[in-house]
C-alpha atoms as a PDB file:
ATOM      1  CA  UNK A   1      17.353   0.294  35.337  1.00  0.00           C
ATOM      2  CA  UNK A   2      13.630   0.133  34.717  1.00  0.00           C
ATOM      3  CA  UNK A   3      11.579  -2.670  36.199  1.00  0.00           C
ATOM      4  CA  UNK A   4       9.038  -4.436  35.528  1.00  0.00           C
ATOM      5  CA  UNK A   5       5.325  -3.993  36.497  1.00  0.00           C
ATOM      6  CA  UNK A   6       2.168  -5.475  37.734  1.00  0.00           C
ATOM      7  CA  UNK A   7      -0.682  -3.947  39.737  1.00  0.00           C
ATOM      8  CA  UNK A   8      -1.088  -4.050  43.331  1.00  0.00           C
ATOM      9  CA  UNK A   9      -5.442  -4.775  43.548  1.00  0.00           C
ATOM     10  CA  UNK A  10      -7.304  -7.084  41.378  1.00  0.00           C
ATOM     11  CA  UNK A  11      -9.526  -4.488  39.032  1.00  0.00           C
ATOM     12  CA  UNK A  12     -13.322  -6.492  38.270  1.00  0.00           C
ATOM     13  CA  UNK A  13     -15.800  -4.846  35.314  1.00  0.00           C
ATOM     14  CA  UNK A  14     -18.548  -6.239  33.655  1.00  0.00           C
ATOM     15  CA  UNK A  15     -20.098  -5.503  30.374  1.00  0.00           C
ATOM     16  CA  UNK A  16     -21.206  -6.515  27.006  1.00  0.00           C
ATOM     17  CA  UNK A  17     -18.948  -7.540  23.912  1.00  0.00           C
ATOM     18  CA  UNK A  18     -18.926  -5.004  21.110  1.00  0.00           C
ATOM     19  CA  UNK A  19     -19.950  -7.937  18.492  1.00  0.00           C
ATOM     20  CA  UNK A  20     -20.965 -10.567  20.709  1.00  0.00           C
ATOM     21  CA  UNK A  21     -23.341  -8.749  22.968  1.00  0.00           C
ATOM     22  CA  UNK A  22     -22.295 -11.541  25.175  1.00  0.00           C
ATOM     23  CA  UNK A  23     -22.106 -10.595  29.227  1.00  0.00           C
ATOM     24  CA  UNK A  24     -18.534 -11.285  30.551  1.00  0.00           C
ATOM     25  CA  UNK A  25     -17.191 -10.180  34.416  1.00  0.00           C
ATOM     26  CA  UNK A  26     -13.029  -9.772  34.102  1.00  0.00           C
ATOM     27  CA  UNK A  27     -11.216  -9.782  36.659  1.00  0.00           C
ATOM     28  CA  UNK A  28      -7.425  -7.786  36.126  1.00  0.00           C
ATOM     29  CA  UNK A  29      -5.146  -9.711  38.926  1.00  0.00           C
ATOM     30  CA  UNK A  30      -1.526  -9.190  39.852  1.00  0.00           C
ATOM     31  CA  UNK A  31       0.941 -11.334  38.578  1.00  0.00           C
ATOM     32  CA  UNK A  32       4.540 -11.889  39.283  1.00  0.00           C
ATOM     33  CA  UNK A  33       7.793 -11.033  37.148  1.00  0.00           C
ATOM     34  CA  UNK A  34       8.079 -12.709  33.849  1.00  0.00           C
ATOM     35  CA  UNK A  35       4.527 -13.887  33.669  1.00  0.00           C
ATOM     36  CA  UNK A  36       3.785 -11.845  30.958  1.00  0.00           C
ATOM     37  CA  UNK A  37      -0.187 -10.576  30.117  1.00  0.00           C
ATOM     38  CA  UNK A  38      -2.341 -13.955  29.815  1.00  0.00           C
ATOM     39  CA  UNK A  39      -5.979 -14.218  29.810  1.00  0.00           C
ATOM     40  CA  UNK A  40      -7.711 -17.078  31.172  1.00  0.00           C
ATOM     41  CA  UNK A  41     -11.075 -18.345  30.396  1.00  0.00           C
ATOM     42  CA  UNK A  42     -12.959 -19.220  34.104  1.00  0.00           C
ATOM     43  CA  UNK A  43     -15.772 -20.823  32.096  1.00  0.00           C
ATOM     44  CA  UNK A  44     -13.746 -23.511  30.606  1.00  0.00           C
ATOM     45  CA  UNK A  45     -12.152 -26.444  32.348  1.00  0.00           C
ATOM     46  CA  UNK A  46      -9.682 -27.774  32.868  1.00  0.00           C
ATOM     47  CA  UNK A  47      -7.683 -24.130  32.836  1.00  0.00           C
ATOM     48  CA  UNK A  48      -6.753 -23.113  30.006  1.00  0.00           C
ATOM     49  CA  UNK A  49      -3.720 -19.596  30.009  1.00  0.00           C
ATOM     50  CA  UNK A  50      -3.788 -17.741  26.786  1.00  0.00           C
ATOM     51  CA  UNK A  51      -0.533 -15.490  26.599  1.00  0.00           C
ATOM     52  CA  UNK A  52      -1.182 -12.229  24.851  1.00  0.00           C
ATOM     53  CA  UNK A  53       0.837 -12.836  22.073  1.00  0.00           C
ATOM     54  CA  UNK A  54       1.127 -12.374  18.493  1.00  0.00           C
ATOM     55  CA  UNK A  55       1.971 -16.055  17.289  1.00  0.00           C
ATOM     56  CA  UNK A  56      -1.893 -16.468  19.432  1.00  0.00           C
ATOM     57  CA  UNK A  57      -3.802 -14.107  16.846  1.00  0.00           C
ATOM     58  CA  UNK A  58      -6.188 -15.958  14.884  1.00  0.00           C
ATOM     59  CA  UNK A  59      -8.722 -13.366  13.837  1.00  0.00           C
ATOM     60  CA  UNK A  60      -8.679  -9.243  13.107  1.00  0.00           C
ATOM     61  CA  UNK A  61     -11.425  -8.923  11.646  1.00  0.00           C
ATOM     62  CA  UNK A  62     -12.846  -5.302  13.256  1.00  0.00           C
ATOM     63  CA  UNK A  63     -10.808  -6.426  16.316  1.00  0.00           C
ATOM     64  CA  UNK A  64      -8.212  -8.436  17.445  1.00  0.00           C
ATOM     65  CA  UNK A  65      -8.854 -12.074  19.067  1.00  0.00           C
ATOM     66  CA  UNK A  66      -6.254 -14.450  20.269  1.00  0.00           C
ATOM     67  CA  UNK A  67      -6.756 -18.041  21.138  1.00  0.00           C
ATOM     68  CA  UNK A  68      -5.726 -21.510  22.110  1.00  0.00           C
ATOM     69  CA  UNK A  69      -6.713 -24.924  21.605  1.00  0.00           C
ATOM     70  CA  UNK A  70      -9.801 -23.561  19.955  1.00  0.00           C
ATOM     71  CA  UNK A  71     -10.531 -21.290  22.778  1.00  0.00           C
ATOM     72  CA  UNK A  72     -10.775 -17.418  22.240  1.00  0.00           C
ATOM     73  CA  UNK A  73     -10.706 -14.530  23.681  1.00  0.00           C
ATOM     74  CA  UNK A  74     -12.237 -11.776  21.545  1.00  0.00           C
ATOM     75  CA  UNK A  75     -11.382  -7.704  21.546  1.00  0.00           C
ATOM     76  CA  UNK A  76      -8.714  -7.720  23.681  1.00  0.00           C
ATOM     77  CA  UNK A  77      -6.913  -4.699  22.207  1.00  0.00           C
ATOM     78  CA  UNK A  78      -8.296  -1.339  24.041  1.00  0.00           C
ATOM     79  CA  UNK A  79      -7.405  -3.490  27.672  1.00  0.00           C
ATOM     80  CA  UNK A  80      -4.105  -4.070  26.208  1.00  0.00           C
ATOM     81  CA  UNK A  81      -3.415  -0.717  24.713  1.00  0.00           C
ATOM     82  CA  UNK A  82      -3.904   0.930  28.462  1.00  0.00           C
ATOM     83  CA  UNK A  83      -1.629  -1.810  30.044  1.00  0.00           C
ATOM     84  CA  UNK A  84       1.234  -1.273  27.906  1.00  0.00           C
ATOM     85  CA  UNK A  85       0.628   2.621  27.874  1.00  0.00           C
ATOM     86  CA  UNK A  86       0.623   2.037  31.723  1.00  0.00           C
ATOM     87  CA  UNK A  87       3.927   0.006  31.627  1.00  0.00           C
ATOM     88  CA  UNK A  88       2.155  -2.978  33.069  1.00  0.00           C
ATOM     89  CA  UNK A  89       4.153  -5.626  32.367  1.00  0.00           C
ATOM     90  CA  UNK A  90       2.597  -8.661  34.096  1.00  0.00           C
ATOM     91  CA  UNK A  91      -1.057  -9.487  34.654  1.00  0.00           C
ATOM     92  CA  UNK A  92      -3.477 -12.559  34.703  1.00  0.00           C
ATOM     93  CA  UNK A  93      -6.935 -11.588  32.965  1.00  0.00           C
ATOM     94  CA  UNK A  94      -9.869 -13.723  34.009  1.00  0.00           C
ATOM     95  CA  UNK A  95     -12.738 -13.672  31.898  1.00  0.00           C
ATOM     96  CA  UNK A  96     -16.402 -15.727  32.016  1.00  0.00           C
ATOM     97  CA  UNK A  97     -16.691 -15.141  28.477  1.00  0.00           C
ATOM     98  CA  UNK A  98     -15.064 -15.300  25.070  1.00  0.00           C
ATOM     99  CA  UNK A  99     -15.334 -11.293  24.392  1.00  0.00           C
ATOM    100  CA  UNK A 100     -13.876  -8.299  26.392  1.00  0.00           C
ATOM    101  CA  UNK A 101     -16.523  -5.738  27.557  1.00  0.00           C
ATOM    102  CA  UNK A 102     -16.352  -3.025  25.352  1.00  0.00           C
ATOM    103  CA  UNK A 103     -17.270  -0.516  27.898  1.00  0.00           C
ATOM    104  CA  UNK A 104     -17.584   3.218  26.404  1.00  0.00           C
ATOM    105  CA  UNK A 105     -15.548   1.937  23.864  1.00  0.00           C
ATOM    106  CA  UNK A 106     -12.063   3.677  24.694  1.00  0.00           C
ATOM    107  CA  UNK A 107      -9.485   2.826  27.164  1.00  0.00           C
ATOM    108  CA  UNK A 108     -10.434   5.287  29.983  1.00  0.00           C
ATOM    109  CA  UNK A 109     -12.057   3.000  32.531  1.00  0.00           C
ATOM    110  CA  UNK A 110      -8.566   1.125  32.606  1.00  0.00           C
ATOM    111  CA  UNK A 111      -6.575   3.764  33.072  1.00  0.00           C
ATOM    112  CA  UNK A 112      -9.046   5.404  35.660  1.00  0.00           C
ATOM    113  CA  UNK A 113      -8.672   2.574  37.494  1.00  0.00           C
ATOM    114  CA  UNK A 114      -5.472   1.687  37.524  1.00  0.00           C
ATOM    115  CA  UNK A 115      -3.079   5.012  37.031  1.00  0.00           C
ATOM    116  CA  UNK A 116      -0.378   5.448  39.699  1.00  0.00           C
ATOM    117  CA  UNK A 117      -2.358   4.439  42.661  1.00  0.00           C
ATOM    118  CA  UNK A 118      -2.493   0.594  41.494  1.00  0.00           C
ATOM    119  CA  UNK A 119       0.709   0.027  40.124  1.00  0.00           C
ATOM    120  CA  UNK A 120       3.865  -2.283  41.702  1.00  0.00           C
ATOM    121  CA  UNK A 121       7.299  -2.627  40.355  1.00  0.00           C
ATOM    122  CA  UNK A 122       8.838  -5.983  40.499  1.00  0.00           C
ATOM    123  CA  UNK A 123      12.313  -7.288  41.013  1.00  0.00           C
ATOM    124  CA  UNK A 124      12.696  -7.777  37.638  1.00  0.00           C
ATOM    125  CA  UNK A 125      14.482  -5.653  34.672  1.00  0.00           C
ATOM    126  CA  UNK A 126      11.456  -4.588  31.595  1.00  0.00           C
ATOM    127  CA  UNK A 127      12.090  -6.174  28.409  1.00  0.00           C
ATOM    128  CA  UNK A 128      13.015  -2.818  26.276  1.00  0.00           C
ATOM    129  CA  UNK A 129      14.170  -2.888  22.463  1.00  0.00           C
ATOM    130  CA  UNK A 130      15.961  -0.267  21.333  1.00  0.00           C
ATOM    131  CA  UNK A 131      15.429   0.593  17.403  1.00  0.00           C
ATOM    132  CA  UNK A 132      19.343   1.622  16.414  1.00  0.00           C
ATOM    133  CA  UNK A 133      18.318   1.347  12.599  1.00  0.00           C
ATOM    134  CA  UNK A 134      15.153   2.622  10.958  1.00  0.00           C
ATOM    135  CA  UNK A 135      12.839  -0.685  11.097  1.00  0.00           C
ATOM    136  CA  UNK A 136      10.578  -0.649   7.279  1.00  0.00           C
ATOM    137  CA  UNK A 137       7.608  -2.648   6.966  1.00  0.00           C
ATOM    138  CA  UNK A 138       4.687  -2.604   4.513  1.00  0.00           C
ATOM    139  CA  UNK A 139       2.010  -4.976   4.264  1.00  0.00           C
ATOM    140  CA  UNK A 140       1.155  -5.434   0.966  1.00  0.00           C
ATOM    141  CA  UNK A 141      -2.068  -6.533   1.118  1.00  0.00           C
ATOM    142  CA  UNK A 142      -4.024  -3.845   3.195  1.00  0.00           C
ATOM    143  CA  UNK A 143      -1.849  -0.869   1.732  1.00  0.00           C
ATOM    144  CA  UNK A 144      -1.128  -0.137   5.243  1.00  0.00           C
ATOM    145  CA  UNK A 145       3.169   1.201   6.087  1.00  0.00           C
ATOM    146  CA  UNK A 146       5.460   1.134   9.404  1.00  0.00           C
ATOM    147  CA  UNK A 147       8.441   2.666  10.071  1.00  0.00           C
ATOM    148  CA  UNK A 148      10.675   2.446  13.383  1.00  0.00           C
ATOM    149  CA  UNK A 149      13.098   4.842  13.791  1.00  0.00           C
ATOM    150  CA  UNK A 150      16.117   5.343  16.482  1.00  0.00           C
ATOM    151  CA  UNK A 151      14.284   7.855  18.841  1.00  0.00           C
ATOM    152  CA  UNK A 152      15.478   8.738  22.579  1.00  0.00           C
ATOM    153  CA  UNK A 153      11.616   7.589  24.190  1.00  0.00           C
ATOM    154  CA  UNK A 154       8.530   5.867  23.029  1.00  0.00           C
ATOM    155  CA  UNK A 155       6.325   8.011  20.747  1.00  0.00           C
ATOM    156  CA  UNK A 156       3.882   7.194  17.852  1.00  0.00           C
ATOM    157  CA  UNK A 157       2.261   8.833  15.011  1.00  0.00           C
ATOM    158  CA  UNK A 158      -0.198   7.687  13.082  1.00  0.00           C
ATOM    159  CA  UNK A 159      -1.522   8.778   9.551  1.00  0.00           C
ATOM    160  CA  UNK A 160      -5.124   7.757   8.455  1.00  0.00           C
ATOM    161  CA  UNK A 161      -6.590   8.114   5.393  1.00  0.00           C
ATOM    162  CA  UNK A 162     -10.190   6.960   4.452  1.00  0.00           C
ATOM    163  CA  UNK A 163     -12.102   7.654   1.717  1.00  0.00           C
ATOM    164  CA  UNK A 164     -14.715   9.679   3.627  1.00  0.00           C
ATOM    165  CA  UNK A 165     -15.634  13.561   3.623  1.00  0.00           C
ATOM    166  CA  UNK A 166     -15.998  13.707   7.577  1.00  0.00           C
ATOM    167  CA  UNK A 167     -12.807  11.845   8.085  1.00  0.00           C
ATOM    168  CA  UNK A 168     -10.613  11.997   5.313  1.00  0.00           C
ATOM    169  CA  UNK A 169      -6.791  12.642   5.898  1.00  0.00           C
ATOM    170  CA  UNK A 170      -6.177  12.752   9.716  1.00  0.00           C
ATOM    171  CA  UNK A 171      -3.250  12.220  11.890  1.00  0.00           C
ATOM    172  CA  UNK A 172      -2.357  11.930  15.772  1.00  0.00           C
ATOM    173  CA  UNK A 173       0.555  11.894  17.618  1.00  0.00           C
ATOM    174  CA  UNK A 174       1.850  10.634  20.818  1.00  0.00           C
ATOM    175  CA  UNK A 175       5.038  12.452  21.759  1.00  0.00           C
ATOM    176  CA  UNK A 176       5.226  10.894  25.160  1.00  0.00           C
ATOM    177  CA  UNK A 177       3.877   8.070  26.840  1.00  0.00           C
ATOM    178  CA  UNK A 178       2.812   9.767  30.052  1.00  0.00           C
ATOM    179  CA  UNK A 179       0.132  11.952  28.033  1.00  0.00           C
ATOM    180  CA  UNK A 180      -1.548   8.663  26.837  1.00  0.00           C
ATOM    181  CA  UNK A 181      -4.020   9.287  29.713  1.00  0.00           C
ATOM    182  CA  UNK A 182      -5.480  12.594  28.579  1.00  0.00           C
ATOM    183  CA  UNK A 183      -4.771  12.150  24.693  1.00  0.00           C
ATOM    184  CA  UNK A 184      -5.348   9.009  23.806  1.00  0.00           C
ATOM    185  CA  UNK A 185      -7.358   6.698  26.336  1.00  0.00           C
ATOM    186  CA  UNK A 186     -10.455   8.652  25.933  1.00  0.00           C
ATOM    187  CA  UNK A 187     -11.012   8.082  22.065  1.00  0.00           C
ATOM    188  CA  UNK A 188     -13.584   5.910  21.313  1.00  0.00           C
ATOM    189  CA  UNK A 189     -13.875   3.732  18.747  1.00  0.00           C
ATOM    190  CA  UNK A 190     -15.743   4.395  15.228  1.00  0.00           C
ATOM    191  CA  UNK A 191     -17.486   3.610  12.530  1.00  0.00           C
ATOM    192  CA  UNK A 192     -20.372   4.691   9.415  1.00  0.00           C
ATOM    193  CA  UNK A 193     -23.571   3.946   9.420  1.00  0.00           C
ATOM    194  CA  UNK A 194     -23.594   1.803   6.351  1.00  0.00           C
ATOM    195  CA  UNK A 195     -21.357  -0.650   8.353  1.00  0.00           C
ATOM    196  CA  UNK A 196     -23.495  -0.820  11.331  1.00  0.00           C
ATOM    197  CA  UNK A 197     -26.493  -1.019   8.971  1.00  0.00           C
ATOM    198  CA  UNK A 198     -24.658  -4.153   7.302  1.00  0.00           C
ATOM    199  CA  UNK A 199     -23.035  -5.641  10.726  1.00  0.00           C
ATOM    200  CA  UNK A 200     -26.435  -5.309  12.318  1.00  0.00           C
ATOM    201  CA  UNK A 201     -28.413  -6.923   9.651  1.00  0.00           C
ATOM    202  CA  UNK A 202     -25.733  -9.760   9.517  1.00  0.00           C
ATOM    203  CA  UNK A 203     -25.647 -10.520  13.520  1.00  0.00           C
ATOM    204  CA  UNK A 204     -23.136  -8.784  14.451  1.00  0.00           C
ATOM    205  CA  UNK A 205     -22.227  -5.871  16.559  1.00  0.00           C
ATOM    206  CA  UNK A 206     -24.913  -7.284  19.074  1.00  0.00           C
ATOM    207  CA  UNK A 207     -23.333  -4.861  21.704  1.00  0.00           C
ATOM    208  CA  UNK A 208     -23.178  -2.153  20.320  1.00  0.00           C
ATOM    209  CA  UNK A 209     -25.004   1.097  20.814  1.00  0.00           C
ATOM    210  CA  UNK A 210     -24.446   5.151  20.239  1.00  0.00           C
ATOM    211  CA  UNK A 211     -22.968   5.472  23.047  1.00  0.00           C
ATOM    212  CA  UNK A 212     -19.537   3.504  22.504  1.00  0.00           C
ATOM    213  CA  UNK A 213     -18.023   4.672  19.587  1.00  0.00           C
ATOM    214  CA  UNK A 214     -19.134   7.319  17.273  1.00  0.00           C
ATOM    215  CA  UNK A 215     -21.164   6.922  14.173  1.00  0.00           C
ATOM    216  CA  UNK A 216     -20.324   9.159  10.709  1.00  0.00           C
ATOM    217  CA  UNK A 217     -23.413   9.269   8.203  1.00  0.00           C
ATOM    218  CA  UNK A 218     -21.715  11.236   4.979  1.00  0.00           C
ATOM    219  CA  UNK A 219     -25.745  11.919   3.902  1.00  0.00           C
ATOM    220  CA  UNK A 220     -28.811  13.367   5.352  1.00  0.00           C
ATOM    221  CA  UNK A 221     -30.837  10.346   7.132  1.00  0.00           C
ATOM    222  CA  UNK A 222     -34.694   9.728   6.655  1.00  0.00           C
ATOM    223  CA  UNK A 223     -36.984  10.101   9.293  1.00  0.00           C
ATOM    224  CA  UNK A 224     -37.606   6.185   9.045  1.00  0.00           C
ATOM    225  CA  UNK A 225     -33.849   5.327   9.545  1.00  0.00           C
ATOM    226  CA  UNK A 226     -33.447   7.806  12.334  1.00  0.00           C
ATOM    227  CA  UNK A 227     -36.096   5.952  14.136  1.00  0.00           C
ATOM    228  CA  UNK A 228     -34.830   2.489  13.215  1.00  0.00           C
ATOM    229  CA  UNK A 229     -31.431   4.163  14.933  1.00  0.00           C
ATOM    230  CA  UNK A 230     -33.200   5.219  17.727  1.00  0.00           C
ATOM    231  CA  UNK A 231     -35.426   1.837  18.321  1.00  0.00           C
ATOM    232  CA  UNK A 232     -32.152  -0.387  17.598  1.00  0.00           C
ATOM    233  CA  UNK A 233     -29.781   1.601  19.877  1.00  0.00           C
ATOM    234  CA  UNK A 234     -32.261   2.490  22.310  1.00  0.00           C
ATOM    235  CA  UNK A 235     -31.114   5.852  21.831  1.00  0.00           C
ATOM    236  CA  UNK A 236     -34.098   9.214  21.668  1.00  0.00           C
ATOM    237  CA  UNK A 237     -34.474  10.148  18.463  1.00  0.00           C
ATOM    238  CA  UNK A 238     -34.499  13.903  19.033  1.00  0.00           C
ATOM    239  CA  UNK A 239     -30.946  13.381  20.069  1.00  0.00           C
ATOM    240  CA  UNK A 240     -29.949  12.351  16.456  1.00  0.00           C
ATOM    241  CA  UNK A 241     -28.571  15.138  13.677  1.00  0.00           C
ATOM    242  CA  UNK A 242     -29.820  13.854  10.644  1.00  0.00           C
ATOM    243  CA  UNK A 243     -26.064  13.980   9.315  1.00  0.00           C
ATOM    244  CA  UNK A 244     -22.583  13.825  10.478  1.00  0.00           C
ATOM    245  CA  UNK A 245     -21.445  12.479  13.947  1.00  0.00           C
ATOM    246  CA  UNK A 246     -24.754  10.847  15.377  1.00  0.00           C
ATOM    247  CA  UNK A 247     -24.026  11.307  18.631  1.00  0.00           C
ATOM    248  CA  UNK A 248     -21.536  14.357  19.318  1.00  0.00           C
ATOM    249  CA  UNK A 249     -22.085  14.694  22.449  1.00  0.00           C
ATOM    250  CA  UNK A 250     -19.943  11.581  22.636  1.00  0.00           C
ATOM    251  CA  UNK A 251     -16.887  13.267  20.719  1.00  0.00           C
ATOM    252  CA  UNK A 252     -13.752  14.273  22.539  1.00  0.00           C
ATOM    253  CA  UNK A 253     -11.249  14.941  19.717  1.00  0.00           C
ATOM    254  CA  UNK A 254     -11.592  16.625  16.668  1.00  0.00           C
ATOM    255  CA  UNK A 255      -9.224  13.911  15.615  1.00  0.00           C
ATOM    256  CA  UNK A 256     -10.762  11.254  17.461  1.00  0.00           C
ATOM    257  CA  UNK A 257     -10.770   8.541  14.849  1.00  0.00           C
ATOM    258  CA  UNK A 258      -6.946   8.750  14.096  1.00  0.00           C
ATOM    259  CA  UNK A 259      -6.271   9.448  18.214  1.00  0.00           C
ATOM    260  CA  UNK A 260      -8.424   5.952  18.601  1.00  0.00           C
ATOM    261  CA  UNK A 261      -6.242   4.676  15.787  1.00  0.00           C
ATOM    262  CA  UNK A 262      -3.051   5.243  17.471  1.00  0.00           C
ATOM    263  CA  UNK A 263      -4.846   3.754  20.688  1.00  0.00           C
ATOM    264  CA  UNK A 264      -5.208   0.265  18.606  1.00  0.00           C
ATOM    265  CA  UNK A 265      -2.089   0.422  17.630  1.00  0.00           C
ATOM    266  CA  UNK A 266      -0.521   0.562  20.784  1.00  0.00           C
ATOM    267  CA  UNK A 267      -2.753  -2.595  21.696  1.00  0.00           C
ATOM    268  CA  UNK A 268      -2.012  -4.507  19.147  1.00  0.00           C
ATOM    269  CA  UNK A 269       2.178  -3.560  19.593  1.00  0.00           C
ATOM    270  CA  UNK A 270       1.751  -4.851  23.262  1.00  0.00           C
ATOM    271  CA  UNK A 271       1.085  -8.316  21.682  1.00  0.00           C
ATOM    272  CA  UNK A 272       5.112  -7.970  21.139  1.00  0.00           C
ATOM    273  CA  UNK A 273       4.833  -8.398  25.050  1.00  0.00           C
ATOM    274  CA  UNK A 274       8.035  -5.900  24.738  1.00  0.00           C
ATOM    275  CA  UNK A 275       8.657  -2.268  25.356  1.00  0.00           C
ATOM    276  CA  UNK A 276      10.313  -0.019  22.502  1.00  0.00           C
ATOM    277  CA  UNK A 277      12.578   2.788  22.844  1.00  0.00           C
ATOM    278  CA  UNK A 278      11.727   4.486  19.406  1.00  0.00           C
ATOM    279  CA  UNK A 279       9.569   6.706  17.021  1.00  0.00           C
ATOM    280  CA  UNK A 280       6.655   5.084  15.212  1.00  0.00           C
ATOM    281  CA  UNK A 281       4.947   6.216  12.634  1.00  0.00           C
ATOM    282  CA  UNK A 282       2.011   4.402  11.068  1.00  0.00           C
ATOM    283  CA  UNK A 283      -0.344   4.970   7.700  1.00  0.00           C
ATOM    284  CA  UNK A 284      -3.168   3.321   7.189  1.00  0.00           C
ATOM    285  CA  UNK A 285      -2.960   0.826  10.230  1.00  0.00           C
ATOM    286  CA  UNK A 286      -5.460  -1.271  11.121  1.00  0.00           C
ATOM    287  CA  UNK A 287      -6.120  -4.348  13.394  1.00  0.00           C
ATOM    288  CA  UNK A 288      -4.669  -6.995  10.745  1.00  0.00           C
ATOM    289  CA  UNK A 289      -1.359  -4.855   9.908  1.00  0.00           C
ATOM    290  CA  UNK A 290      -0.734  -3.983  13.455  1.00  0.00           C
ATOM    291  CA  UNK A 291      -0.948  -7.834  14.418  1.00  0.00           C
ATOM    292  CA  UNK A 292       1.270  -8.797  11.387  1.00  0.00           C
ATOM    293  CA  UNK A 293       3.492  -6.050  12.122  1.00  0.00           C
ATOM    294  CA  UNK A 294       4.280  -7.298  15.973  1.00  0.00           C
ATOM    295  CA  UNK A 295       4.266 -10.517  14.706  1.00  0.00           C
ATOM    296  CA  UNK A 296       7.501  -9.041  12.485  1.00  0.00           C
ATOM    297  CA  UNK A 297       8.865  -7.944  14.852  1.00  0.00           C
ATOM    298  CA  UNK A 298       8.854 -10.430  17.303  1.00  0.00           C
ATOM    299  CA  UNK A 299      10.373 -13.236  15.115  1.00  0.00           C
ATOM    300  CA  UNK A 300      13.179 -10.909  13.406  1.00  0.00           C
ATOM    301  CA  UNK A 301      14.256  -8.816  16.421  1.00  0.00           C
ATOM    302  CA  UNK A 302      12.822  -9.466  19.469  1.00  0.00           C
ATOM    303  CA  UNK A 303      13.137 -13.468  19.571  1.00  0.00           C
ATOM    304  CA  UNK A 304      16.777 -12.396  17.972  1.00  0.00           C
ATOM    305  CA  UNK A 305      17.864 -11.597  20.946  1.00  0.00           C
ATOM    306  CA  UNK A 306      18.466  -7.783  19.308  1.00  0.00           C
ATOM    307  CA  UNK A 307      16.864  -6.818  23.260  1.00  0.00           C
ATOM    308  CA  UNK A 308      18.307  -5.136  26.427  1.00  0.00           C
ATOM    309  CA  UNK A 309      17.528  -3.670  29.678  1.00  0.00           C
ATOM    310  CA  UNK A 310      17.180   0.253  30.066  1.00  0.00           C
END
């Protein structure tokens, strides 16, 4: 029998949002069995829980953002990823703002902080669906495909393919849960420079900076833009290439942009607020599939009743 989990210490963090640059203070508490993961926004009254569920996605554009009643909760999925990865089953979130920190931009703070140490298992079986046919899904619009097939653990590839020289075709793979901590959690998230060029100039991306997720430039940057870089980001300008990763000494993976991939998708699956015993593999995900994929599954397997206890 495998039982449910919360964590045994409140966890507290502070921070800017990636595309707010809002200030927020969280606060990660314990919860008890069946509660589920909810958020809850400390700057509105009266109370308002937000359950970290599909059916509460309302926006995936570059992230994913739940609300309720017109409140929000922005960039939840890197938290979420390292919860699930932890087997954290139950947890109340309290937030001052509307956007998660985005921190270094992985999901190694959470798991840092919470690992083995910080965890509590609760009189309660884990709610565990077990693929015993291979699950097909494609969405349509985005290009992006998901297959689910009968597998004796949790594991996860994922297949990326953008139309970039630096990144190209990648791929990662999570054979095992239990390595999430040194494979996965550390990837940071990523983008190219003509998107933060565009984001910037459009008010967005207000938190971010060069040294929470990685940059690509495909060509050689003018001495004018690597100053704008290094006035904008507050970031020395000797310490930019004038091509290829802009800041490397942030890279952990040679495969770092599908790894971080795979770490989304595991977010974005936790909005399921179930555990899967199966192999997934994933091409071309992205915030938008992986929501409408959970969703999926939810309403044709999970809320079928198709689920058991390990």
């Amino acid at each position: 029998m495998t039982l449910q989990r919360t964590i045994i210490q409140p966890i507290q963090f502070s921070g800017a949002g990636l595309h707010t640059g809002l200030m927020a203070n969280v606060t990660i508490k314990p919860a008890p069995e069946n509660f589920g993961i909810q958020f809850c926004r400390t700057d509105i009254h009266p109370t308002l829980y937000i359950p970290a569920k599909a059916a509460n996605v309302y926006n995936t554009n570059r992230s994913t953002s739940i609300q309720k009643n017109n409140v929000e909760i922005i960039t939840i999925e890197h938290l979420l990823s390292a919860l699930y990865a932890l087997g954290i089953d139950n947890a109340l979130i309290e937030i001052d703002n509307k956007e998660i920190p985005i921190l270094d931009g992985s999901a190694r703070f959470y798991i840092e902080n919470i690992l083995n140490e910080n965890i509590l298992e609760l009189n309660a079986h884990k709610k565990i669906f077990e693929i015993q046919e291979v699950i097909e899904w494609k969405d349509e619009e985005v290009g992006a495909e998901y297959i689910f097939l009968p597998h004796d653990n949790f594991s996860v590839t994922c297949l990326i393919d953008f139309p970039s020289k630096m990144i190209k075709h990648q791929y990662a793979v999570l054979n095992d849960i239990k390595e999430y901590a040194a494979e996965i959690a550390p990837a940071k998230t990523f983008c190219f420079l003509h998107e933060i060029e565009f984001l910037y100039n459009n008010g967005l991306i207000k938190g971010g900076n060069l040294n929470n997720a990685l940059v690509f430039s495909e060509s050689a940057l003018s001495k004018e833009k690597i100053q704008w870089l290094s006035t904008t980001f507050h970031q020395s300008a000797n310490s930019i290439p004038e091509m290829g990763i802009l800041n490397p000494l942030y890279q952990t993976y040679d495969n770092e942009a599908a790894r971080h991939k795979l770490l989304d998708i595991i977010g974005d699956l936790a909005l399921t607020q179930t555990y899967f015993k199966g192999k997934l593999i994933a091409y071309k995900p992205g915030h938008t599939s992986n929501s409408r994929f959970a969703q999926f599954l939810t309403e044709k397997y999970i809320n079928a009743e198709k689920e058991y206890s390990l």
